[in-house]
Protein backbone atom coordinates (compact mmCIF):
# COMPACT_ATOMS: atom_id res chain seq x y z
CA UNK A 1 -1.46 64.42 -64.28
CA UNK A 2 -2.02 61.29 -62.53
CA UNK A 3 -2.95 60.85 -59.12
CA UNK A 4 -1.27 59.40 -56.36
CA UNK A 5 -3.75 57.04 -53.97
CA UNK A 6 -2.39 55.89 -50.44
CA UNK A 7 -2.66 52.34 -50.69
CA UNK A 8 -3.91 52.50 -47.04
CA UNK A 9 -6.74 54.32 -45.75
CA UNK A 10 -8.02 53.67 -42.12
CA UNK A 11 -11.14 55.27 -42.75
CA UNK A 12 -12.57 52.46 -44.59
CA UNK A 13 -13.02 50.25 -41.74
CA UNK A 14 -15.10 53.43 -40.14
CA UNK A 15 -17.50 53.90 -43.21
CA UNK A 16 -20.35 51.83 -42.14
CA UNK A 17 -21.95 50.43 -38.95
CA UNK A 18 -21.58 46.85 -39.52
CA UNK A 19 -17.28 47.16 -40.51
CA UNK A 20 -17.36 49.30 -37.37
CA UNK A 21 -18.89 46.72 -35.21
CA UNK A 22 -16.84 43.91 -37.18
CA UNK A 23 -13.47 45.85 -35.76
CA UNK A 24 -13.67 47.33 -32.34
CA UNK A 25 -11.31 46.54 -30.17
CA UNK A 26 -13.52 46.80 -26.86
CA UNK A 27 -16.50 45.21 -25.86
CA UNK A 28 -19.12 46.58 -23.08
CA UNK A 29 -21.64 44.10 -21.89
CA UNK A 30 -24.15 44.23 -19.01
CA UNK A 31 -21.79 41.97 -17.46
CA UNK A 32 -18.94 44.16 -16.76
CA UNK A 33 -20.77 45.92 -14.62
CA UNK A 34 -21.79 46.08 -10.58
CA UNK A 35 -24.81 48.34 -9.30
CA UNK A 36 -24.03 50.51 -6.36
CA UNK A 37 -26.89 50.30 -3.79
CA UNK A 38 -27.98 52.66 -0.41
CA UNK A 39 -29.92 50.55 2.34
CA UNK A 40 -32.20 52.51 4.49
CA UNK A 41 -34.64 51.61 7.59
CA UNK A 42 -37.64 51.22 7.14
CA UNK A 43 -40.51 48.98 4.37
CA UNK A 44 -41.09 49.94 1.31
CA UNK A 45 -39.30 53.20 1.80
CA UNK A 46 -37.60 55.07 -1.29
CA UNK A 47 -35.78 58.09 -0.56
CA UNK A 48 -34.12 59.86 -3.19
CA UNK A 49 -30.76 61.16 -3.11
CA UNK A 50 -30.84 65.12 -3.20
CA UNK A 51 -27.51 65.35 -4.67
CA UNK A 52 -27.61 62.36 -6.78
CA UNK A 53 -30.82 62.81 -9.40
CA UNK A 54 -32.40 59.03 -9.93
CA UNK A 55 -30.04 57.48 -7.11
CA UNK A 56 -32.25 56.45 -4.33
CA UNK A 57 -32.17 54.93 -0.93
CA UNK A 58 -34.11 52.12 -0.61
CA UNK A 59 -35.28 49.99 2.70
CA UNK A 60 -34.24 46.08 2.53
CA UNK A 61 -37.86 44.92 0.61
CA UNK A 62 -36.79 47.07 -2.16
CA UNK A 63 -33.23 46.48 -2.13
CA UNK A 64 -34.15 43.26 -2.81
CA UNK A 65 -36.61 43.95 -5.22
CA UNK A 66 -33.49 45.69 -7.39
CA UNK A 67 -31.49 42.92 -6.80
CA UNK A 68 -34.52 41.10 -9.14
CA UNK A 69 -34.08 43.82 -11.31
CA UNK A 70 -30.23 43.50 -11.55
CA UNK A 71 -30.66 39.53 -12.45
CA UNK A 72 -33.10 40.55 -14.99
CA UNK A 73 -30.86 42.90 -16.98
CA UNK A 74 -27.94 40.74 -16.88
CA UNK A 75 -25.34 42.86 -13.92
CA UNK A 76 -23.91 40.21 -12.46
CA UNK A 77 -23.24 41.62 -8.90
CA UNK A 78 -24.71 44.66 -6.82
CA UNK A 79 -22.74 46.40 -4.17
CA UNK A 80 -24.35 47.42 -0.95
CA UNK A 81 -23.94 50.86 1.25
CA UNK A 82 -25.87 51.35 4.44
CA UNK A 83 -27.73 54.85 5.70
CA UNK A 84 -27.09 54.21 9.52
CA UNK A 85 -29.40 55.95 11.07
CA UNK A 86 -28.12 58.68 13.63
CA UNK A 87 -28.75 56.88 16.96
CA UNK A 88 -26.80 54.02 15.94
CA UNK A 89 -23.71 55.71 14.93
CA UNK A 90 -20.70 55.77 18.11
CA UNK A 91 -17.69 56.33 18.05
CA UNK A 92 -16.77 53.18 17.76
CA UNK A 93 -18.54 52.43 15.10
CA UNK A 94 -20.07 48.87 16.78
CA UNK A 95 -23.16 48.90 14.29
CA UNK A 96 -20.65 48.13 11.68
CA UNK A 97 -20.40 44.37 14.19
CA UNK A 98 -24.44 43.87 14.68
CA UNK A 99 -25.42 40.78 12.76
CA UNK A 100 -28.91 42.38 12.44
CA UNK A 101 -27.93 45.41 10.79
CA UNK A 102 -28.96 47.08 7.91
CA UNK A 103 -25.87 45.58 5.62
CA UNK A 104 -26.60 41.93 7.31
CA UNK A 105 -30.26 42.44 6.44
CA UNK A 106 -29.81 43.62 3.04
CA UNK A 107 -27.59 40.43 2.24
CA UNK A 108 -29.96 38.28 3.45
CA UNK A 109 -32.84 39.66 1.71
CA UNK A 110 -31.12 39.45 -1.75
CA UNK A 111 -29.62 35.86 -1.30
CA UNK A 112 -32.89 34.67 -0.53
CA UNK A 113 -35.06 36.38 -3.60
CA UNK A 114 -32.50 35.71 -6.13
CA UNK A 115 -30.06 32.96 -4.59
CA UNK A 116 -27.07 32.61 -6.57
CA UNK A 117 -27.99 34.57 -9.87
CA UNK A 118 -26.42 37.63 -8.73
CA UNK A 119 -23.52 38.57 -6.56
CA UNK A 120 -23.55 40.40 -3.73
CA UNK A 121 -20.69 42.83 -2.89
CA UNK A 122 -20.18 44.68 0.77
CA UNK A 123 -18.36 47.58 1.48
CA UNK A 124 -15.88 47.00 4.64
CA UNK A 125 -14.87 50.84 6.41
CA UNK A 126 -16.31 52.38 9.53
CA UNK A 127 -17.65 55.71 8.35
CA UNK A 128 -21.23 54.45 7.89
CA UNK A 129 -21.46 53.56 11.49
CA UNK A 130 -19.02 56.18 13.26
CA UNK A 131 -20.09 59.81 14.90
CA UNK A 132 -17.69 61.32 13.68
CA UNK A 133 -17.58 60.44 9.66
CA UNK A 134 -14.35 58.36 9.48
CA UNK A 135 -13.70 55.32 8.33
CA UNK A 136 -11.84 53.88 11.38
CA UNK A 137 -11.35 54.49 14.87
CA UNK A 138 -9.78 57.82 16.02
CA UNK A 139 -7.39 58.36 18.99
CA UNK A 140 -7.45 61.56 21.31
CA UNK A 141 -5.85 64.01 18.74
CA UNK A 142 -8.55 63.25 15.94
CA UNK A 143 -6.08 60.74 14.12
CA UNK A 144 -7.20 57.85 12.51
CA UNK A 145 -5.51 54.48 14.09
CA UNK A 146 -4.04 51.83 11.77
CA UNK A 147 -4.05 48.53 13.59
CA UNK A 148 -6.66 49.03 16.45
CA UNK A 149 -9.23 49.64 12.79
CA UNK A 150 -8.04 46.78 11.32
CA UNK A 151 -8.99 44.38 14.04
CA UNK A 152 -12.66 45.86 13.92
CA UNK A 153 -12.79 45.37 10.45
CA UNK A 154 -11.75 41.73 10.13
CA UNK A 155 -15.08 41.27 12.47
CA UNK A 156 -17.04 43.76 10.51
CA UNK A 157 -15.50 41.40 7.42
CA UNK A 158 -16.62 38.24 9.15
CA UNK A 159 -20.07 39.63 10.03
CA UNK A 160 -20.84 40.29 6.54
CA UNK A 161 -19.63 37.23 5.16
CA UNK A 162 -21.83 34.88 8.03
CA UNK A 163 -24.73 36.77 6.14
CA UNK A 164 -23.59 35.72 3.03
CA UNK A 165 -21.64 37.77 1.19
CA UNK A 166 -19.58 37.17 -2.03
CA UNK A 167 -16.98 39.95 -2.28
CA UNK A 168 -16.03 41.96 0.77
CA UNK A 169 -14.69 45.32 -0.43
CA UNK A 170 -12.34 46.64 2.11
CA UNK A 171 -12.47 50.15 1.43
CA UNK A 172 -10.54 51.63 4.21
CA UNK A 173 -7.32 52.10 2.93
CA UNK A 174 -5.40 50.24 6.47
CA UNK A 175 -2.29 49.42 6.00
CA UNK A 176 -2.26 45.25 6.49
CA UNK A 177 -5.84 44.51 6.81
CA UNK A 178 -6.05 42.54 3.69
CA UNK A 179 -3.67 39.87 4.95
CA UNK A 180 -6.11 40.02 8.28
CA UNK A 181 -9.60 39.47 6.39
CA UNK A 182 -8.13 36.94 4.30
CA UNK A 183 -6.56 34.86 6.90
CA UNK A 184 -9.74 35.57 9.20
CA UNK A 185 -12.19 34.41 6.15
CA UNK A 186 -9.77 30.96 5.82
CA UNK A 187 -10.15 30.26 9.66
CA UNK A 188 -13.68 30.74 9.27
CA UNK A 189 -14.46 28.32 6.55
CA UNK A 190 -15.27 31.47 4.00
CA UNK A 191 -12.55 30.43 1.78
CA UNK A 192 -14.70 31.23 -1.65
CA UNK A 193 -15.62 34.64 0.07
CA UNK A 194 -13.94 37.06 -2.49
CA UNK A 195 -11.79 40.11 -1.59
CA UNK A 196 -12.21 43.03 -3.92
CA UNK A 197 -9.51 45.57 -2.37
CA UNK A 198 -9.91 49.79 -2.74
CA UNK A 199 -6.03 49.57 -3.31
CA UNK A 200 -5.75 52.86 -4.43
CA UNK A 201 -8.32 55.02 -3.10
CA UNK A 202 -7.65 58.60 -3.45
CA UNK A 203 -8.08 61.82 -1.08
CA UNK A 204 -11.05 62.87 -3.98
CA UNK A 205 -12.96 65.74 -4.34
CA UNK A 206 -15.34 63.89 -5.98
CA UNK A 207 -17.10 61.71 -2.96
CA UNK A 208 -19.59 64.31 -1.76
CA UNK A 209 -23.15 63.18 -2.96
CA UNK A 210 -21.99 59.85 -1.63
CA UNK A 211 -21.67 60.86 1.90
CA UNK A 212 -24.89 62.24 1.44
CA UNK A 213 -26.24 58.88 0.62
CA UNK A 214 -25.03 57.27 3.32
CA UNK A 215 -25.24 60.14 5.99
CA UNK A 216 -21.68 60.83 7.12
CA UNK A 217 -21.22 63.67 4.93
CA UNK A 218 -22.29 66.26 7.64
CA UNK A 219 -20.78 64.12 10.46
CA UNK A 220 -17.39 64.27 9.05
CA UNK A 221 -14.20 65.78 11.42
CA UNK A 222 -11.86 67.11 9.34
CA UNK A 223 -10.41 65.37 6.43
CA UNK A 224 -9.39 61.41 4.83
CA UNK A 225 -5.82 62.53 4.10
CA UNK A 226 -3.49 59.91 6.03
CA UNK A 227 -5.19 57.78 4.95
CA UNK A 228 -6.45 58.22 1.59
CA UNK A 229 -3.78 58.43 -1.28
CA UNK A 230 -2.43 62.01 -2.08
CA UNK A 231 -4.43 62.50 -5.79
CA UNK A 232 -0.64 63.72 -7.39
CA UNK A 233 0.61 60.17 -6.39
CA UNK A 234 1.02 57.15 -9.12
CA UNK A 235 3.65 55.41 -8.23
CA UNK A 236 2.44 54.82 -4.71
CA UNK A 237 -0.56 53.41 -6.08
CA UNK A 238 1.41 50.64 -7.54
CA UNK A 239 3.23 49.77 -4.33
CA UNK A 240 -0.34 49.96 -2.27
CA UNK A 241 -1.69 47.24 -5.63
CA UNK A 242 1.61 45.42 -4.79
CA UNK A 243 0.87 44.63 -1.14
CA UNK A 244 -2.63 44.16 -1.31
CA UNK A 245 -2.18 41.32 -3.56
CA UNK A 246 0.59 39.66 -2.01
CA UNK A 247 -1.98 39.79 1.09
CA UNK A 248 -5.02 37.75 -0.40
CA UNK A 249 -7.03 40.21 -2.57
CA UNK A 250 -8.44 38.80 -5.28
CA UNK A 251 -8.95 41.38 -7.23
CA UNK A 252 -8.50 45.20 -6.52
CA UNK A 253 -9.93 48.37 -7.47
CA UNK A 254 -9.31 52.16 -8.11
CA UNK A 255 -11.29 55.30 -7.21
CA UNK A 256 -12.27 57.48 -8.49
CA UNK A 257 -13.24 56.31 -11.81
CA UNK A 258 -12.25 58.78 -14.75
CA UNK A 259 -9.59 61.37 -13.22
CA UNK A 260 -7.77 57.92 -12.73
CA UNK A 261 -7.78 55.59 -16.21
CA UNK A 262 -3.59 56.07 -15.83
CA UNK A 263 -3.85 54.47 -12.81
CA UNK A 264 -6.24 51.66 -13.81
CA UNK A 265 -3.83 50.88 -17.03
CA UNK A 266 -0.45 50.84 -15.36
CA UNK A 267 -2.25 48.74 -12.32
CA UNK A 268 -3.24 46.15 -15.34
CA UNK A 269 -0.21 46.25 -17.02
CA UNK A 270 1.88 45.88 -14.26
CA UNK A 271 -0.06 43.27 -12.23
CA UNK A 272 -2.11 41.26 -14.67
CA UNK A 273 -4.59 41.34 -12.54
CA UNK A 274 -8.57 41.78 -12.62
CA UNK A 275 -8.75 45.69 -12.04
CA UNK A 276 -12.47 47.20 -11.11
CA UNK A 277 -12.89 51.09 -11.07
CA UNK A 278 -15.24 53.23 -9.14
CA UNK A 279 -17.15 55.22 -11.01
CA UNK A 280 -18.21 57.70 -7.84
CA UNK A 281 -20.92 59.73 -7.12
CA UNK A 282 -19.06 62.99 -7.81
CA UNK A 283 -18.66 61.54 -11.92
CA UNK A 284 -22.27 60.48 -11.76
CA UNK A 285 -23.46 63.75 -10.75
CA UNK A 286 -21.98 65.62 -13.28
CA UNK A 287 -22.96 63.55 -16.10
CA UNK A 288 -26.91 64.12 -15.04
CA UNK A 289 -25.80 68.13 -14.44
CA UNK A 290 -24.26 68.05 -18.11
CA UNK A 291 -27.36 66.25 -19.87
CA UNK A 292 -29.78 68.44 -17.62
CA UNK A 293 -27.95 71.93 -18.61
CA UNK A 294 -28.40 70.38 -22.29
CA UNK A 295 -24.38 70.54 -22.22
CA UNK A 296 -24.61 66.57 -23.76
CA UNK A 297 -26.77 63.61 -24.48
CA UNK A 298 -27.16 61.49 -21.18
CA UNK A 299 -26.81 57.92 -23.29
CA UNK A 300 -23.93 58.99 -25.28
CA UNK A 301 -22.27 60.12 -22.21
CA UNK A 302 -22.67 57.29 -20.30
CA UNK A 303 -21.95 55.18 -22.85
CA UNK A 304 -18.82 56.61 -23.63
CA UNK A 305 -17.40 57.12 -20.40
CA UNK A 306 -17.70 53.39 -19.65
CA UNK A 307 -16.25 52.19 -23.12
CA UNK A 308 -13.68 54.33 -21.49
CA UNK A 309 -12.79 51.73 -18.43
CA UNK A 310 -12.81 49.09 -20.62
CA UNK A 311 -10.53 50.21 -23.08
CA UNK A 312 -8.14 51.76 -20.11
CA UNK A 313 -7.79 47.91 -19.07
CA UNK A 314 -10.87 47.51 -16.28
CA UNK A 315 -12.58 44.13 -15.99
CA UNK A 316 -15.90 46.17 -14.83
CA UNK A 317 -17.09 49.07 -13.71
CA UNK A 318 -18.86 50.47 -10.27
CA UNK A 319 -21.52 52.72 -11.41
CA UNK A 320 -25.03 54.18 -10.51
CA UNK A 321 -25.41 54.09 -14.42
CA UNK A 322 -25.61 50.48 -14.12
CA UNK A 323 -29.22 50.03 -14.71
CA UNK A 324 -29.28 52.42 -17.54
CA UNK A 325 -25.95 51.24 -19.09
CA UNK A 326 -27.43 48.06 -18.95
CA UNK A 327 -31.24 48.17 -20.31
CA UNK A 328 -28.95 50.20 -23.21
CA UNK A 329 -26.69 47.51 -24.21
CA UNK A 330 -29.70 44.99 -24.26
CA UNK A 331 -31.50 46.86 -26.37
């Protein structure tokens, strides 16, 4: 009886590490990947982050000092969130416009330890500087105003960029204020100042531990929902991409990370366009819950779940895994 042999069998490429390596598709580097960072008061303060095991906060000295750190294991860019303390937050949110503020001071402190060697992305919204958790100003009834925001965020925008950002990351989700920040930026003589839009930034269940971080979480009056994009929306997503880049944004971004890879690959292969993903602090925190219960291996998991944006089409990744991603993939 002779046999019959498939003259093709895909598992050969899989048999050994080196035809493995020699044939994967994607490729993960430390480079693909921006550090999320919380800025507190204070010197050489670290306070960690109750609902985010290894996140900390960290006062401007040591922001800076992981800024050093970032250069040194090759992330190109760090992202910065502020812990406003209590008795600066108004309603208004007019911290968010102090060129001495915490976000100010944390740009300056990095540009001047490591200069150009890494990028240094700001987050653009009200809710770290408002009394009452939102991320733009709110009219009698609670509701959160469209244009009246925007115009404080173009000088929020402009405030951050005079301190020396590189990417402003409106993450608001304002109708029209991309078109606003970029033309403000161009009338300002920021016209290499980078606009990294939250295009589609969902009504998640998964920002909690964040708010934490950056103290709004038990300030917050009622919900994000007119705002934020309704999580059983896709198409919508597209149109919000659409506008956004037609307005100036340079690149854009969707979050969360992982509950939304179908909106990260029809974003790419619509657009074309760079496409960053938010891995948030809801994903983090489950990742550390499932290698603490023993429920999986924290490296693999990280690991995988990044391999993950890349293949879905992301040109990097927003993570507090950074560091460890990073200090993996060097070796």
């Amino acid at each position: 009886m002779s046999a019959s042999y498939p003259s093709t069998r895909l598992r050969r490429s899989r048999a050994s590490g080196w035809s493995r390596a020699l044939h994967r598709e994607t490729a993960l580097t430390p480079a693909d990947l921006i550090w999320p960072l919380f800025v507190t008061e204070g010197e050489g303060v670290e306070e960690p982050v109750g609902s985010l095991p290894g996140v900390s906060r960290w006062s401007v000295d040591g922001i800076a000092a992981r800024a050093k750190e970032a250069v040194a294991l090759g992330i190109p860019c760090v992202a910065l969130f502020p812990n406003t303390p209590p008795d600066r937050r108004s309603d208004d949110g007019a911290e968010a416009l102090n060129p001495d503020n915490l976000m100010c001071r944390a740009i300056r402190a990095i540009k001047q330890a490591c200069g150009s060697d890494v990028g240094v992305l700001t987050d653009v919204a009200l809710d770290p500087y408002t009394s009452h958790g939102q991320d733009g100003l709110v009219d009698e009834d609670g509701y959160v105003v469209n244009d009246d925001t925007v115009a404080v965020l173009v000088d929020q925008a402009l405030n951050q960029a005079e301190a020396g950002a590189d990417i402003i990351a409106p993450s608001d989700m304002m109708d029209g204020r991309i078109k606003a920040i970029r033309m403000a930026l161009e009338m300002g003589d920021h016209h290499n100042v980078q606009i990294m839009s939250y295009a589609a930034k969902y009504a998640s269940a998964f920002y909690g531990p964040f708010r934490d971080a950056v103290g709004s979480g038990g300030l917050l009056k009622g919900d994000k929902k007119t705002y934020q994009m309704d999580p059983a929306n896709a198409q919508e997503a597209l149109r919000e991409v659409e506008f956004d880049i037609a307005e100036g944004a340079d690149s854009v971004m969707v979050k969360p990370g992982l509950p939304y890879l179908d909106i990260v690959r029809r974003v790419k292969e619509q657009f074309d366009v760079p496409v960053f993903a938010y891995q948030v602090s809801g994903e983090y925190a489950m990742i550390e819950a499932a290698a603490a219960a023993g429920a999986g291996e924290r490296d693999a998991l990280v690991m995988e779940t990044l391999m993950a944006f890349k293949r879905a089409g992301c040109s990097g990744v927003l993570t507090y895994h950074a560091p460890l991603a990073a200090k993996l993939l060097n070796g």
